[in-house]
N, C-alpha and C. Protein backbone atom coordinates (compact mmCIF):
# COMPACT_ATOMS: atom_id res chain seq x y z
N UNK A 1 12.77 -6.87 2.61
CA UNK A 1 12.19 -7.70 1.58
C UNK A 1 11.17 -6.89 0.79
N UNK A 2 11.16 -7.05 -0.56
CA UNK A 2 10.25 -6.49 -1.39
C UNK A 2 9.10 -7.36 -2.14
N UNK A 3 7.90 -7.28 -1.44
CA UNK A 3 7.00 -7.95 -2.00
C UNK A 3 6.42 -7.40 -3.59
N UNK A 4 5.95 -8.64 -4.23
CA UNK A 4 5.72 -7.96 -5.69
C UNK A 4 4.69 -9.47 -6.15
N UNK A 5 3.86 -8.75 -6.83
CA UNK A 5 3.12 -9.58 -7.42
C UNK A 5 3.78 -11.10 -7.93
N UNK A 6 3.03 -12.23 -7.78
CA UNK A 6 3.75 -13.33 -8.04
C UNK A 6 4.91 -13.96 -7.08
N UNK A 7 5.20 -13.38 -6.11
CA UNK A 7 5.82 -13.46 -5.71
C UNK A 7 5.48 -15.09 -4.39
N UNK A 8 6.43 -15.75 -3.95
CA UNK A 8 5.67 -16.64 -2.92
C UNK A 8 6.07 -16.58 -2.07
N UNK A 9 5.34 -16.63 -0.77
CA UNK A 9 5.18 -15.86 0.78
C UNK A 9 5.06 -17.11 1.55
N UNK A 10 5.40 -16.52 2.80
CA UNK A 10 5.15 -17.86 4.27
C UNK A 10 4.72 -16.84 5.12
N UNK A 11 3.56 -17.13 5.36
CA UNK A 11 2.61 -16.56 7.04
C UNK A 11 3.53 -16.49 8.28
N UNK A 12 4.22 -15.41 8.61
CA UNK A 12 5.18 -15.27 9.69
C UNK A 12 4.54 -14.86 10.79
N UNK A 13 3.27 -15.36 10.82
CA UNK A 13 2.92 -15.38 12.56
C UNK A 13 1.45 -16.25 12.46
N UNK A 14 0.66 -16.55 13.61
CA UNK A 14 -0.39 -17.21 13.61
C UNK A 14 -1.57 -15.92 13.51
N UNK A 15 -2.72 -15.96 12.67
CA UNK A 15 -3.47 -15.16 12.94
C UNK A 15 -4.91 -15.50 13.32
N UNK A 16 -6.01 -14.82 13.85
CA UNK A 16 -6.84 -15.78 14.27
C UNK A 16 -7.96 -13.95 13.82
N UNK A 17 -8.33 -14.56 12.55
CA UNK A 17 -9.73 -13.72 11.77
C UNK A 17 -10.73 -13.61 12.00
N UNK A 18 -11.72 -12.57 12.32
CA UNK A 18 -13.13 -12.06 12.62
C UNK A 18 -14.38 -13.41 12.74
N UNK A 19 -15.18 -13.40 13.20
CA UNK A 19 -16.49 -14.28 13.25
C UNK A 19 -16.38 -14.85 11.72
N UNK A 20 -16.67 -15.83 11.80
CA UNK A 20 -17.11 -16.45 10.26
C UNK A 20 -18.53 -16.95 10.27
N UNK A 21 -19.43 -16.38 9.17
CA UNK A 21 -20.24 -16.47 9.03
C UNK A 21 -20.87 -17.28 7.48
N UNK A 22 -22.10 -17.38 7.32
CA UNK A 22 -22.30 -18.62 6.27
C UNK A 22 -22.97 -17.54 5.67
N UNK A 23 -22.87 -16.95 3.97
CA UNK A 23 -22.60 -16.10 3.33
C UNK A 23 -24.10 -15.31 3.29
N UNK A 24 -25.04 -14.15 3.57
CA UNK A 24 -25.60 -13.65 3.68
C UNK A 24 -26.16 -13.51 4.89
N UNK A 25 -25.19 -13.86 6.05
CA UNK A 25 -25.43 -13.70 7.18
C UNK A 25 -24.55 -12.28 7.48
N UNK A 26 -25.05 -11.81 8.91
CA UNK A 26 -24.04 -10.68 9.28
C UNK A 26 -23.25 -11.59 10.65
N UNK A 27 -22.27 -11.39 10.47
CA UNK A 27 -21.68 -11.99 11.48
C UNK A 27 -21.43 -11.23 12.60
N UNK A 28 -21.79 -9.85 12.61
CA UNK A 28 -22.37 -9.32 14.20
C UNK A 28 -22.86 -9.41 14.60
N UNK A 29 -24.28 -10.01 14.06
CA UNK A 29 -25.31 -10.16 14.64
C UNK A 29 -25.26 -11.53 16.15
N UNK A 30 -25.93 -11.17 17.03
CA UNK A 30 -26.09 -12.22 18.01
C UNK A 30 -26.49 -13.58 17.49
N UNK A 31 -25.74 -14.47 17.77
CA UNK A 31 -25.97 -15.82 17.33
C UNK A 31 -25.94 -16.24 16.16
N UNK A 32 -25.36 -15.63 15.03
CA UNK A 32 -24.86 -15.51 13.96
C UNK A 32 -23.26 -15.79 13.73
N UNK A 33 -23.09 -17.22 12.84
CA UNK A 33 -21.66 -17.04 12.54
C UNK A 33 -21.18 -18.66 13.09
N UNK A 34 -20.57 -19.37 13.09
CA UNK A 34 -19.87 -20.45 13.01
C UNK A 34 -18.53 -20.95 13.69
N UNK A 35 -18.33 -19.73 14.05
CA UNK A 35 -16.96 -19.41 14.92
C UNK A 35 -16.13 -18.37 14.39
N UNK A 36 -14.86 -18.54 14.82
CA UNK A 36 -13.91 -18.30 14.42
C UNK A 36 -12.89 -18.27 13.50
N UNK A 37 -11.41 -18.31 12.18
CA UNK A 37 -11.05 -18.81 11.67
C UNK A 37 -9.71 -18.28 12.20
N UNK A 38 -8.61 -19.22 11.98
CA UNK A 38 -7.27 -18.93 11.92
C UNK A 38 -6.40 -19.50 11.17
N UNK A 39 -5.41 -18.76 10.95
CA UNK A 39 -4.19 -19.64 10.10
C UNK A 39 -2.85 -19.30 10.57
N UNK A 40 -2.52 -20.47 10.46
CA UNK A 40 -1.12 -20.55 11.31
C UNK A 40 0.17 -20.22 10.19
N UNK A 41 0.98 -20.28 11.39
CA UNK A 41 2.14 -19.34 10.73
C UNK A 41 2.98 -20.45 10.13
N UNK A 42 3.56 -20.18 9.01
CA UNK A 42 4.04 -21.04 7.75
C UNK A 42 3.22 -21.58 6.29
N UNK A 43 1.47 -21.04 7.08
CA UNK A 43 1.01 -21.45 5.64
C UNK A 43 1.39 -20.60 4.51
N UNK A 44 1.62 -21.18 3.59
CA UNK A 44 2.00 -20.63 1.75
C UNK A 44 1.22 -20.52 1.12
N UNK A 45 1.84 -19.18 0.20
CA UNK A 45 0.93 -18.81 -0.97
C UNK A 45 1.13 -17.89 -2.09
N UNK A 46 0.70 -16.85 -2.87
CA UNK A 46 0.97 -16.39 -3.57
C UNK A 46 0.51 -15.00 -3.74
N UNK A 47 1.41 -13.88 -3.42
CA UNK A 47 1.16 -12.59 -3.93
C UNK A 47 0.17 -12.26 -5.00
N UNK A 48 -0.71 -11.93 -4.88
CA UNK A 48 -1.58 -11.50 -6.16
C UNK A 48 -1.73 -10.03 -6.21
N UNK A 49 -1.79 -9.59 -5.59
CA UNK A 49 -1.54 -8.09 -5.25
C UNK A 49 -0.84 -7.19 -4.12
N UNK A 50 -0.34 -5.92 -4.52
CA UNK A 50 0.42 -5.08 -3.85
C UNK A 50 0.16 -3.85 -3.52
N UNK A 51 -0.20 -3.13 -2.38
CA UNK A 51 -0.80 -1.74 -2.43
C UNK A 51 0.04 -1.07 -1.75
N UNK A 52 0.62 0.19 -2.31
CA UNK A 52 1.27 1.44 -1.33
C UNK A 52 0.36 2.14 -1.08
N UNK A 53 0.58 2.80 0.25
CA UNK A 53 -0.16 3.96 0.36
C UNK A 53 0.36 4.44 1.47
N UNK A 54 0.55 5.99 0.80
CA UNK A 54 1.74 6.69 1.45
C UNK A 54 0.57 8.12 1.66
N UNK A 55 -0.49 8.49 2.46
CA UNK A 55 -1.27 9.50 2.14
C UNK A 55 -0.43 10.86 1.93
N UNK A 56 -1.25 11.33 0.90
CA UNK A 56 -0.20 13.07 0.51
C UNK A 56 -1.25 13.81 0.36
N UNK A 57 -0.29 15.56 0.71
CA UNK A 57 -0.72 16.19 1.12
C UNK A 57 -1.06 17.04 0.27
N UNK A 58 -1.99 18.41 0.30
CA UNK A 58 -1.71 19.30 -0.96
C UNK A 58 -0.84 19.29 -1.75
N UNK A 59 0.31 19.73 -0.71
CA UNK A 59 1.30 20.52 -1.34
C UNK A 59 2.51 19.43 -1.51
N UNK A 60 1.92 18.31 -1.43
CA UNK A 60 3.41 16.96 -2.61
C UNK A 60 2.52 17.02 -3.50
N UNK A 61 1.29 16.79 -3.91
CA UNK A 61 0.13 16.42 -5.11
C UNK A 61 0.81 18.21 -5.88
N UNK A 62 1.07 19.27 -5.41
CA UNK A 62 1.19 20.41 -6.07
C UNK A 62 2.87 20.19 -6.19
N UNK A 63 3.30 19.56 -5.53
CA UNK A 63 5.62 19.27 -6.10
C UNK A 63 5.34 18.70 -7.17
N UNK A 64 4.53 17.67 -6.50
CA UNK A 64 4.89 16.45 -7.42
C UNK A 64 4.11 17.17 -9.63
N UNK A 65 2.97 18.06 -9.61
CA UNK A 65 2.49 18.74 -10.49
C UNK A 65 3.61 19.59 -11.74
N UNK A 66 3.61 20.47 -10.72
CA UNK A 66 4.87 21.22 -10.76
C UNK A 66 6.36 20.82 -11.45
N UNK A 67 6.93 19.75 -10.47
CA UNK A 67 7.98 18.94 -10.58
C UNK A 67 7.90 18.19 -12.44
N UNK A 68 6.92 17.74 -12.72
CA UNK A 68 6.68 17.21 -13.80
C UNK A 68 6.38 18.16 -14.88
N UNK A 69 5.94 18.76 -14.74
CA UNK A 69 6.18 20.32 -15.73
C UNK A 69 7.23 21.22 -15.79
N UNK A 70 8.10 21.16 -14.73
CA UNK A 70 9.39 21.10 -15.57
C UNK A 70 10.08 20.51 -15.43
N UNK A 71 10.23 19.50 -15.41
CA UNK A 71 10.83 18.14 -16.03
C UNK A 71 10.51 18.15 -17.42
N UNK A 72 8.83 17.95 -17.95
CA UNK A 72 8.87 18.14 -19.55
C UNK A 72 8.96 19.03 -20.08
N UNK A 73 8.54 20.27 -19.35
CA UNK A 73 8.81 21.64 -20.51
C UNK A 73 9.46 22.52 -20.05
N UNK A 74 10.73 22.76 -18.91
CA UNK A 74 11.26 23.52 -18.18
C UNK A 74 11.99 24.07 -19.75
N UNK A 75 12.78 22.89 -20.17
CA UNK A 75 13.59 23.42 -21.35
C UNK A 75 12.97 24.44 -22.51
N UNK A 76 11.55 24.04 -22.53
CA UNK A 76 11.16 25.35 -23.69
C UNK A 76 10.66 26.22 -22.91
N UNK A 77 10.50 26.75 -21.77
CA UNK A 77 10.02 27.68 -21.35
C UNK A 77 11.14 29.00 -21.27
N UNK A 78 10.27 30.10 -21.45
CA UNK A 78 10.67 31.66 -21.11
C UNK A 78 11.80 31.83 -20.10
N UNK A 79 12.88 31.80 -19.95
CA UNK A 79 14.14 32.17 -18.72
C UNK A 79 13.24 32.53 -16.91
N UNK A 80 12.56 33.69 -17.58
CA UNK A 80 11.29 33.91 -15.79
C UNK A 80 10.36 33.29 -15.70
N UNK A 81 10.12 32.54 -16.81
CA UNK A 81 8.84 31.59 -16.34
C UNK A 81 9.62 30.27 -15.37
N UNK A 82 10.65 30.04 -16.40
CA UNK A 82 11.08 29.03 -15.94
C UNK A 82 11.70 29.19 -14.53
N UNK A 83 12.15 30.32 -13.89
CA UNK A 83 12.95 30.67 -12.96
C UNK A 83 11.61 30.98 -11.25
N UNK A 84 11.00 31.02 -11.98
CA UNK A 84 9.45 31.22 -11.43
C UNK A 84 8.94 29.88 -10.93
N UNK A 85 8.78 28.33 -11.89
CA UNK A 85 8.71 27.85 -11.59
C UNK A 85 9.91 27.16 -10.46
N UNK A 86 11.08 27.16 -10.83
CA UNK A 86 11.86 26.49 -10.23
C UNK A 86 11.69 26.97 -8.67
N UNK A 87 11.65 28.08 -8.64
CA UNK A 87 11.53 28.97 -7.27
C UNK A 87 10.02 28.24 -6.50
N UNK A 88 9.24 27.73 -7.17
CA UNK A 88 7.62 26.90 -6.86
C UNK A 88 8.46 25.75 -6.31
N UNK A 89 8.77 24.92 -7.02
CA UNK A 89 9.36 23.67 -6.71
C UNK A 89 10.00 23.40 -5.48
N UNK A 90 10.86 24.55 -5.62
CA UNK A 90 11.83 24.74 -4.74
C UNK A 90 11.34 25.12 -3.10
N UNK A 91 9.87 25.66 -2.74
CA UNK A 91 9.38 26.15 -2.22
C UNK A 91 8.94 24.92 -1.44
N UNK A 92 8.26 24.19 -1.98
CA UNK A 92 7.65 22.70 -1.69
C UNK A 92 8.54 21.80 -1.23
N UNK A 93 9.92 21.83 -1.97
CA UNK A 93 10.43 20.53 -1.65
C UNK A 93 11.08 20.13 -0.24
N UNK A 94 10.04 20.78 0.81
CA UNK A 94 10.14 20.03 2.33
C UNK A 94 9.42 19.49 2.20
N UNK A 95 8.30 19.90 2.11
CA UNK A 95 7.19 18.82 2.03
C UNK A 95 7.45 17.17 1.21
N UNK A 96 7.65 17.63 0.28
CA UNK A 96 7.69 16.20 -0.31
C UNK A 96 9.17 15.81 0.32
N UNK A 97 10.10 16.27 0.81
CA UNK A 97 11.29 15.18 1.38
C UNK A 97 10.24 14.68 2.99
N UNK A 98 9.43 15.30 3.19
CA UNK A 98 8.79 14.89 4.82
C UNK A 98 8.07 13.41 3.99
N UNK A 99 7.59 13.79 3.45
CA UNK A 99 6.77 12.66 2.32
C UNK A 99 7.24 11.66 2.28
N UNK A 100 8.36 11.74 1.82
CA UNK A 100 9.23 10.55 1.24
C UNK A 100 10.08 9.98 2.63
N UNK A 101 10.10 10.54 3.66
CA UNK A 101 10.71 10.13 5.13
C UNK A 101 9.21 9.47 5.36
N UNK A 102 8.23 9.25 5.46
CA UNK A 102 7.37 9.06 6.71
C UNK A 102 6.95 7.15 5.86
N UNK A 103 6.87 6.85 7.01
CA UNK A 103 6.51 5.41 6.65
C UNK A 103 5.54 4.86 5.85
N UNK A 104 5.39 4.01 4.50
CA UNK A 104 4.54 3.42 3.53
C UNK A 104 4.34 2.19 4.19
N UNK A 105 2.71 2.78 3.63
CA UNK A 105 1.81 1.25 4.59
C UNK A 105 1.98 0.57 3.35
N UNK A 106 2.07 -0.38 3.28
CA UNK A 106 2.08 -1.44 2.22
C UNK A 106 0.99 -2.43 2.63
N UNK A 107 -0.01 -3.58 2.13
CA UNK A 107 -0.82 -4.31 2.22
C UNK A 107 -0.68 -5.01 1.32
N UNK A 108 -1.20 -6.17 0.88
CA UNK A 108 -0.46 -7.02 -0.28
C UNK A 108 -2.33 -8.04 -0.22
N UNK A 109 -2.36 -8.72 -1.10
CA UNK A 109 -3.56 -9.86 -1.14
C UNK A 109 -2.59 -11.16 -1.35
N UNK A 110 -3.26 -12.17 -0.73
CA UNK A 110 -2.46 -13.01 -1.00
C UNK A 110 -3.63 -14.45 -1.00
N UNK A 111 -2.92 -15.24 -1.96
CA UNK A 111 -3.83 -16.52 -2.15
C UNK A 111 -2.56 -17.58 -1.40
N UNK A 112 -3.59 -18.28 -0.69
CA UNK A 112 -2.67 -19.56 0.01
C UNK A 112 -3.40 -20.69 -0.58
N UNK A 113 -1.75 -21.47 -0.44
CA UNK A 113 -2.20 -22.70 -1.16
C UNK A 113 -3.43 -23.80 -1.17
N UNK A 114 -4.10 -23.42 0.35
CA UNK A 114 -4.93 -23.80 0.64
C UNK A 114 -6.51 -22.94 0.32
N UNK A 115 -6.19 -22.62 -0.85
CA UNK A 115 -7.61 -21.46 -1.09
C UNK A 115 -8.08 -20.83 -0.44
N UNK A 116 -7.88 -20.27 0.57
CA UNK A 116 -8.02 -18.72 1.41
C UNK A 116 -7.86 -17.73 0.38
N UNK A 117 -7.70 -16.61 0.68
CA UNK A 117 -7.29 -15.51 0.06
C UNK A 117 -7.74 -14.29 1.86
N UNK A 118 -6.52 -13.74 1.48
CA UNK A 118 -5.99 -12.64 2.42
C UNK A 118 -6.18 -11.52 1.62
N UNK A 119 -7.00 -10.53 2.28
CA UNK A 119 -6.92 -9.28 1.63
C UNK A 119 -6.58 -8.30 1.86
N UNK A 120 -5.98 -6.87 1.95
CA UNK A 120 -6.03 -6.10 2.55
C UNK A 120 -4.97 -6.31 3.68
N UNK A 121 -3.59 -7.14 3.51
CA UNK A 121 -3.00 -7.55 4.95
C UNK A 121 -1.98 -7.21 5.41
N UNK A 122 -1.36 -6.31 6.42
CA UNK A 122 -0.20 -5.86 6.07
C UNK A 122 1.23 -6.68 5.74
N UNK A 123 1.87 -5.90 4.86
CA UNK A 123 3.18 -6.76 4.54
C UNK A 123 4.03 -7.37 4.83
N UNK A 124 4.40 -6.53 6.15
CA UNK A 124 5.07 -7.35 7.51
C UNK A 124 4.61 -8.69 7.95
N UNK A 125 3.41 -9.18 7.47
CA UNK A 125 2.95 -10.40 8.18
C UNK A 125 4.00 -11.80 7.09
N UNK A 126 4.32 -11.30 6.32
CA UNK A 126 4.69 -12.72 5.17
C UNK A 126 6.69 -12.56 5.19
N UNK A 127 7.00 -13.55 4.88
CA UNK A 127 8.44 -13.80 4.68
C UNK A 127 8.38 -14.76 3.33
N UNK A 128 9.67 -13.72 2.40
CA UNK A 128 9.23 -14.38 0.86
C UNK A 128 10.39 -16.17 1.06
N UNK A 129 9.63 -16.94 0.22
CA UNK A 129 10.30 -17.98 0.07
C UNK A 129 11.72 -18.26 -0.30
């Protein structure tokens, strides 16, 4: 399933969230906080946001550089420049296939119908409607 903004979600498990506290309190603190909160699995709501994050390394941030320079200017470049670069590219591109194998954390925000808002949550937790 591909989550995407706008999109509408169902809570596919029960979750049960950090101390809740009454707003300029710290809720670590000893005797601080109100309880607990949870929400059960099936409540609905709405995608409002979507985050990948796939951390990279030098040397995809230097493919991926590279890669795009000649893509736009491979064609006007010099025969050894260009053969120079390709040989760069070419050098890298384990790295970025390791890149593109290793698992994307995805996190999504989500507003439930019941005015919560989820932030930061991983994607796996929702099943789209």
């Amino acid at each position: 399933m591909t989550l995407e903004e706008g999109l509408r979600v169902r809570l596919a498990a029960d979750l049960r969230l950090g101390r809740v506290a009454p707003a300029g309190e710290d809720p670590a603190e000893e005797g601080a906080g109100a309880g607990f909160l949870a929400l059960a699995a099936g409540v609905e709501g709405t995608v409002e946001r979507v985050d990948e994050d796939r951390p990279q390394s030098q040397e995809v941030r230097e493919y991926e550089r590279l890669k795009s320079l000649l893509d736009d200017f491979g064609h006007q470049m010099p025969p050894g420049s260009r053969r120079q670069l390709e040989q760069q590219v070419g050098s890298l591109e384990p790295a970025w296939t390791a890149h593109r194998e290793r698992m994307l954390r995805l996190t999504v925000r989500v507003r439930f119908d019941n005015g919560f808002v989820l932030d930061d949550a991983p994607g796996d937790l929702f099943t789209a409607l």
